[in-house]
C-alpha atoms as a PDB file:
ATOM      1  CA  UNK A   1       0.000   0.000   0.000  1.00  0.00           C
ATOM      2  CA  UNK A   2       2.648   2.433   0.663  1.00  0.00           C
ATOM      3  CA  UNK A   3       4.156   1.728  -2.507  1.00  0.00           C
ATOM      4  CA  UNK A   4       0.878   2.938  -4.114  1.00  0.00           C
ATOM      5  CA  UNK A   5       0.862   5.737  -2.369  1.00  0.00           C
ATOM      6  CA  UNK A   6       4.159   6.898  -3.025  1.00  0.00           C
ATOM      7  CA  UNK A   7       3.656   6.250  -6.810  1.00  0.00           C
ATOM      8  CA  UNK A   8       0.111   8.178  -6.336  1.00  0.00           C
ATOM      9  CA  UNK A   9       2.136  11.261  -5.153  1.00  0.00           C
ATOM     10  CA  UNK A  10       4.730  11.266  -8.190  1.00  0.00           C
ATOM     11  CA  UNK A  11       1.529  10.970 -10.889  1.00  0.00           C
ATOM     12  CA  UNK A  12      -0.353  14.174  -8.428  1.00  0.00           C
ATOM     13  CA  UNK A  13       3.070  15.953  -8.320  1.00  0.00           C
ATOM     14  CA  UNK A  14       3.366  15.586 -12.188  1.00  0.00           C
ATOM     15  CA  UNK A  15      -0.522  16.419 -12.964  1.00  0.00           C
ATOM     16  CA  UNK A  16       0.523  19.600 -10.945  1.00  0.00           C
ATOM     17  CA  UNK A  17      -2.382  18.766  -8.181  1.00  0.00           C
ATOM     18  CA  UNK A  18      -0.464  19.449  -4.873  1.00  0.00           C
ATOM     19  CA  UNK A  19      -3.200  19.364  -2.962  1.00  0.00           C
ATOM     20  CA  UNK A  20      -3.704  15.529  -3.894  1.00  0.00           C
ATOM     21  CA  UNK A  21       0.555  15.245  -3.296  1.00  0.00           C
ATOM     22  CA  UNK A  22       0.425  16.942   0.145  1.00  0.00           C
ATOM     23  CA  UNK A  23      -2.367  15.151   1.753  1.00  0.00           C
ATOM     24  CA  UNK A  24      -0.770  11.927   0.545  1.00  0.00           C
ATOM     25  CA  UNK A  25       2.290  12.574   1.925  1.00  0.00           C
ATOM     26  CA  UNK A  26       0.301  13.093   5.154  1.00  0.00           C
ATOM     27  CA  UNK A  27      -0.734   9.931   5.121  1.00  0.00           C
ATOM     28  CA  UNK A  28       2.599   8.426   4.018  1.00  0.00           C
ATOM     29  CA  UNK A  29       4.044  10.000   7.207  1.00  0.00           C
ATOM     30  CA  UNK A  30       2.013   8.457   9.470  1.00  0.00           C
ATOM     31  CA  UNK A  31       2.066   5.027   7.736  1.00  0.00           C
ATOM     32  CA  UNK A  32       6.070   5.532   8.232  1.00  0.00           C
ATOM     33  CA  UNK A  33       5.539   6.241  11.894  1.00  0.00           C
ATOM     34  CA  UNK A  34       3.135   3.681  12.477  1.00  0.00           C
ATOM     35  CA  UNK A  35       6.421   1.401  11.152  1.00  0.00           C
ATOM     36  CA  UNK A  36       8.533   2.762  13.349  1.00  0.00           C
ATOM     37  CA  UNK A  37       6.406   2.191  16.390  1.00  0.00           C
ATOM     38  CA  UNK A  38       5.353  -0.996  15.823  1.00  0.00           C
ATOM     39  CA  UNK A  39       8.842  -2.411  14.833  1.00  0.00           C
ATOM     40  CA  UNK A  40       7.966  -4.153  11.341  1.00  0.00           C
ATOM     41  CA  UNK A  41       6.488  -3.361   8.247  1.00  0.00           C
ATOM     42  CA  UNK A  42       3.041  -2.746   7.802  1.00  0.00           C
ATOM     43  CA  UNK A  43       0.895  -5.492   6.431  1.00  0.00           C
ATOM     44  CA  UNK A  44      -2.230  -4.067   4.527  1.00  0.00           C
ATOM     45  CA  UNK A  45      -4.645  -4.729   7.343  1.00  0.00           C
ATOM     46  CA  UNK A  46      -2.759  -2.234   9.658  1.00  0.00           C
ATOM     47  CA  UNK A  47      -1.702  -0.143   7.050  1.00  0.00           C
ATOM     48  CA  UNK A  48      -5.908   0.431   6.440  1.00  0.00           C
ATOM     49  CA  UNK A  49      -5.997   0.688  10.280  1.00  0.00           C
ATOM     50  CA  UNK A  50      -3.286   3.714   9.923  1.00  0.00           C
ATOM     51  CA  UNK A  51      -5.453   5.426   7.458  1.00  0.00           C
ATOM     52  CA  UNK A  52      -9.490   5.046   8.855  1.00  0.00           C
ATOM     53  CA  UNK A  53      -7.269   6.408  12.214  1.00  0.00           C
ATOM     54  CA  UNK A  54      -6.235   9.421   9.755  1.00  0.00           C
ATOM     55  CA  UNK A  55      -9.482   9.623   7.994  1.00  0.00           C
ATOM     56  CA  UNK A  56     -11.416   9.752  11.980  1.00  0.00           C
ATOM     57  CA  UNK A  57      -8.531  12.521  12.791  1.00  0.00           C
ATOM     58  CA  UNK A  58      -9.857  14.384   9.073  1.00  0.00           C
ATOM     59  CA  UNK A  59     -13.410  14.294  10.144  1.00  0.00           C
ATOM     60  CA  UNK A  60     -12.913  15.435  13.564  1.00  0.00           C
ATOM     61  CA  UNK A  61     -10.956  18.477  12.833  1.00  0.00           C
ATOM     62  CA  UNK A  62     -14.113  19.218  10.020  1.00  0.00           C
ATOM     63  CA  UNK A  63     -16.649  19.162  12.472  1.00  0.00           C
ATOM     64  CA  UNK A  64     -14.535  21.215  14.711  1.00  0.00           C
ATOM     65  CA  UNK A  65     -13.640  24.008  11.700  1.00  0.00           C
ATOM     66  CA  UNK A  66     -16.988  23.941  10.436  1.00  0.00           C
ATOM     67  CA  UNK A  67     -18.512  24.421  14.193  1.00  0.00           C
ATOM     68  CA  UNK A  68     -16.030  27.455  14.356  1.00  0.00           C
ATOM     69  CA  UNK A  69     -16.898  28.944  11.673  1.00  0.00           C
ATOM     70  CA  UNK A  70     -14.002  28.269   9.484  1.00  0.00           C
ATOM     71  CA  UNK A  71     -15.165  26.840   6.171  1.00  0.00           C
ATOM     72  CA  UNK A  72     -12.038  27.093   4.209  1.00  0.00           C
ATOM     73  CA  UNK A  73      -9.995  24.836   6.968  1.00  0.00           C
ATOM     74  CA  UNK A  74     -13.145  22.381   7.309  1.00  0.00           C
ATOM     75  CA  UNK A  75     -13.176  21.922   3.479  1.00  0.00           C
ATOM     76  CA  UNK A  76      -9.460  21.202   3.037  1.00  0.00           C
ATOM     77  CA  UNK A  77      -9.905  18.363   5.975  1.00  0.00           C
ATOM     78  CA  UNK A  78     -12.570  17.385   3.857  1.00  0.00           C
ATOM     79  CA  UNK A  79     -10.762  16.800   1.127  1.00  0.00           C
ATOM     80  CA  UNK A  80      -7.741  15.085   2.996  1.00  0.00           C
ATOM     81  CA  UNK A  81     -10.483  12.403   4.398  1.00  0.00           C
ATOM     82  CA  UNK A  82     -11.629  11.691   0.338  1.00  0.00           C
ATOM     83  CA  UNK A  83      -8.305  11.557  -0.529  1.00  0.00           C
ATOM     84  CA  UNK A  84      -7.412   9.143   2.155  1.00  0.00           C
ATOM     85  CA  UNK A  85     -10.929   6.970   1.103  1.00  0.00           C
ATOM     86  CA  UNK A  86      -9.548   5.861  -1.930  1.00  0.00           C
ATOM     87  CA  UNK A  87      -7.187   4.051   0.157  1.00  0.00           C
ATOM     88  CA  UNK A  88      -9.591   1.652   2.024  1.00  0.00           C
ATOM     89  CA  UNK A  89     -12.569  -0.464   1.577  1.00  0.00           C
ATOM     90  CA  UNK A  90     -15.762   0.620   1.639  1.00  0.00           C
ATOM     91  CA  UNK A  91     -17.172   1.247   5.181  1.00  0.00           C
ATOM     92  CA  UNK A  92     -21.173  -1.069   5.483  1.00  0.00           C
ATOM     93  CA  UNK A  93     -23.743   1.196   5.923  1.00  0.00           C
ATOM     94  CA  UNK A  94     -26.432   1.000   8.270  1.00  0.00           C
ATOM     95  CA  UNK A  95     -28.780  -2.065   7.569  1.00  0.00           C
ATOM     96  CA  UNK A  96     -25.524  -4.013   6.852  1.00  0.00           C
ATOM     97  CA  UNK A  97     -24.744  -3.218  10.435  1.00  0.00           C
ATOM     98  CA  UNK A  98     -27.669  -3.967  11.505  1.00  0.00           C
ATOM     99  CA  UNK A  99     -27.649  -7.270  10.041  1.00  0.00           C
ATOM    100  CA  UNK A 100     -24.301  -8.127  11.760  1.00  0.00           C
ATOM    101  CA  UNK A 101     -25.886  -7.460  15.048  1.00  0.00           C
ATOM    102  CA  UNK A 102     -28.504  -9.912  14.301  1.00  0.00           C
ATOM    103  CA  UNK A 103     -26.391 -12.755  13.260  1.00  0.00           C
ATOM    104  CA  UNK A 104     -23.982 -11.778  16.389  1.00  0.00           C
ATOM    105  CA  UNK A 105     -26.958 -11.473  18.776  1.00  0.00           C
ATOM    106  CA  UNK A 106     -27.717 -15.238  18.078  1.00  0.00           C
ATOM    107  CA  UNK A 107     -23.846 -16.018  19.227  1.00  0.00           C
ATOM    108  CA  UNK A 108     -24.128 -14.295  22.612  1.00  0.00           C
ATOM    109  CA  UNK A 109     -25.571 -15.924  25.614  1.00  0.00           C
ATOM    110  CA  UNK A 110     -26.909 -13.067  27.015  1.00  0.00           C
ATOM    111  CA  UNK A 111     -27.759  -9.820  25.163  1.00  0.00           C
ATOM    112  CA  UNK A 112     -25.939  -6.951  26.751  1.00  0.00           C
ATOM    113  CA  UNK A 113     -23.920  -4.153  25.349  1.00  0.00           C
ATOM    114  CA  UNK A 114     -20.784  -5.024  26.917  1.00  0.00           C
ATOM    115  CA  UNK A 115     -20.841  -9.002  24.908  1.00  0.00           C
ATOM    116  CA  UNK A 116     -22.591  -7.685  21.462  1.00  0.00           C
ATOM    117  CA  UNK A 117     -20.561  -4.431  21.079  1.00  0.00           C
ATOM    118  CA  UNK A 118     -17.376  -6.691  20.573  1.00  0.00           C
ATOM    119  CA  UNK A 119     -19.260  -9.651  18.762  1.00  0.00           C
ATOM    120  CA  UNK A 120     -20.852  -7.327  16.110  1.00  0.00           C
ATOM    121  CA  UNK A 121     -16.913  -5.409  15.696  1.00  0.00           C
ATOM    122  CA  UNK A 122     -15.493  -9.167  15.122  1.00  0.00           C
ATOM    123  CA  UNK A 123     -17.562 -10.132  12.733  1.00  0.00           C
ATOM    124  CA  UNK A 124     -17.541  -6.472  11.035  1.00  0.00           C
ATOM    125  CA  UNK A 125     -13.422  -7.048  10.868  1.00  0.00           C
ATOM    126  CA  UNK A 126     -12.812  -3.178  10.531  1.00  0.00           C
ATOM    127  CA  UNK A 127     -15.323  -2.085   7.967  1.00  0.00           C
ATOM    128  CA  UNK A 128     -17.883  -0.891  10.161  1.00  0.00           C
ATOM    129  CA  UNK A 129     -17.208   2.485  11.938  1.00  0.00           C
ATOM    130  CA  UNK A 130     -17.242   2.117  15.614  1.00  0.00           C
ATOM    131  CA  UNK A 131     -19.583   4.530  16.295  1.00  0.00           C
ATOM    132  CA  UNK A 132     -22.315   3.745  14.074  1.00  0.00           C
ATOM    133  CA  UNK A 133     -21.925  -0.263  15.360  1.00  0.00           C
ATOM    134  CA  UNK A 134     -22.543   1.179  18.827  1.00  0.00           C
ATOM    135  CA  UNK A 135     -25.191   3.350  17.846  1.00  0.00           C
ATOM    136  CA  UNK A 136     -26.473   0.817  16.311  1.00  0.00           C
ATOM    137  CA  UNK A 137     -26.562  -1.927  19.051  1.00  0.00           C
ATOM    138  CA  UNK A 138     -28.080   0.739  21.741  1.00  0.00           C
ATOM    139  CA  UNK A 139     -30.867   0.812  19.515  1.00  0.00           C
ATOM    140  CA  UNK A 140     -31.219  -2.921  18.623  1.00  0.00           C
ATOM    141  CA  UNK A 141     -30.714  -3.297  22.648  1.00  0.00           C
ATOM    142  CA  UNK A 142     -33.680  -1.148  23.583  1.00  0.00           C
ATOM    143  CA  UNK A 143     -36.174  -2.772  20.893  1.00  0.00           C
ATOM    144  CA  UNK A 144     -35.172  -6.136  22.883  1.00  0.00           C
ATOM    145  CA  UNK A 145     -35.602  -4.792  26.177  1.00  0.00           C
ATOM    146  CA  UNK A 146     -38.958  -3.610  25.418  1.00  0.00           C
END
């Protein structure tokens, strides 16, 4: 993956889009440090785990610009996180989710937010945003405790 990227930042740097070049090379930097701390190179699964942790930073820092008033700043975050997308697989959407907390709720013993939360993330193997899973499973949880 880094290989891609690095090759993805000579063809931006030669289509003159620097934009494209510099939030790459974002991204390349913390994929580097990511190596660095963990000792080895990075396989693809961690490598994606590297950039949903960058895209999560992107968003953040959008909210936060946009909430401030600063549209210019939340737009260019904006366009770091797209940049970054292209890099990993498609994140499920809602009923997907759902779905995996239905076929994880039949694993559990006991349905409670502290033994589906994990079963539903397992079985969603890092395409499901954390947030939305939990979300999710609060809701699924009070429909079954009603």
């Amino acid at each position: 993956m880094q290989e891609r990227i690095s090759l993805d930042i000579n063809a931006a740097l030669r289509r003159g889009d620097k934009a494209t070049a510099e939030a790459l090379r974002l991204v390349k930097s913390a994929l580097i440090n990511a190596r660095i701390a963990i000792g080895h190179e990075l396989n693809d699964e961690e490598a994606t785990k590297v950039i949903r942790k960058e895209m999560k930073s992107r968003v953040e820092a959008r909210d936060l610009y946009a909430s401030n008033d600063r549209p210019e700043q939340a737009a260019k975050e904006e366009f770091e996180r797209s940049v970054y997308a292209v890099y990993v697989p498609e994140q499920l959407d809602q009923a997907a989710v759902d779905a995996l907390i239905i076929t994880a709720a039949t694993d559990v013993a006991e349905p409670a937010f502290s033994q589906l939360m994990p079963a539903v993330m397992k079985l969603a193997a890092g395409k499901a945003d954390g947030k939305l899973v939990a979300e999710r499973v609060k809701v699924y949880l009070s429909g079954v405790a009603t």
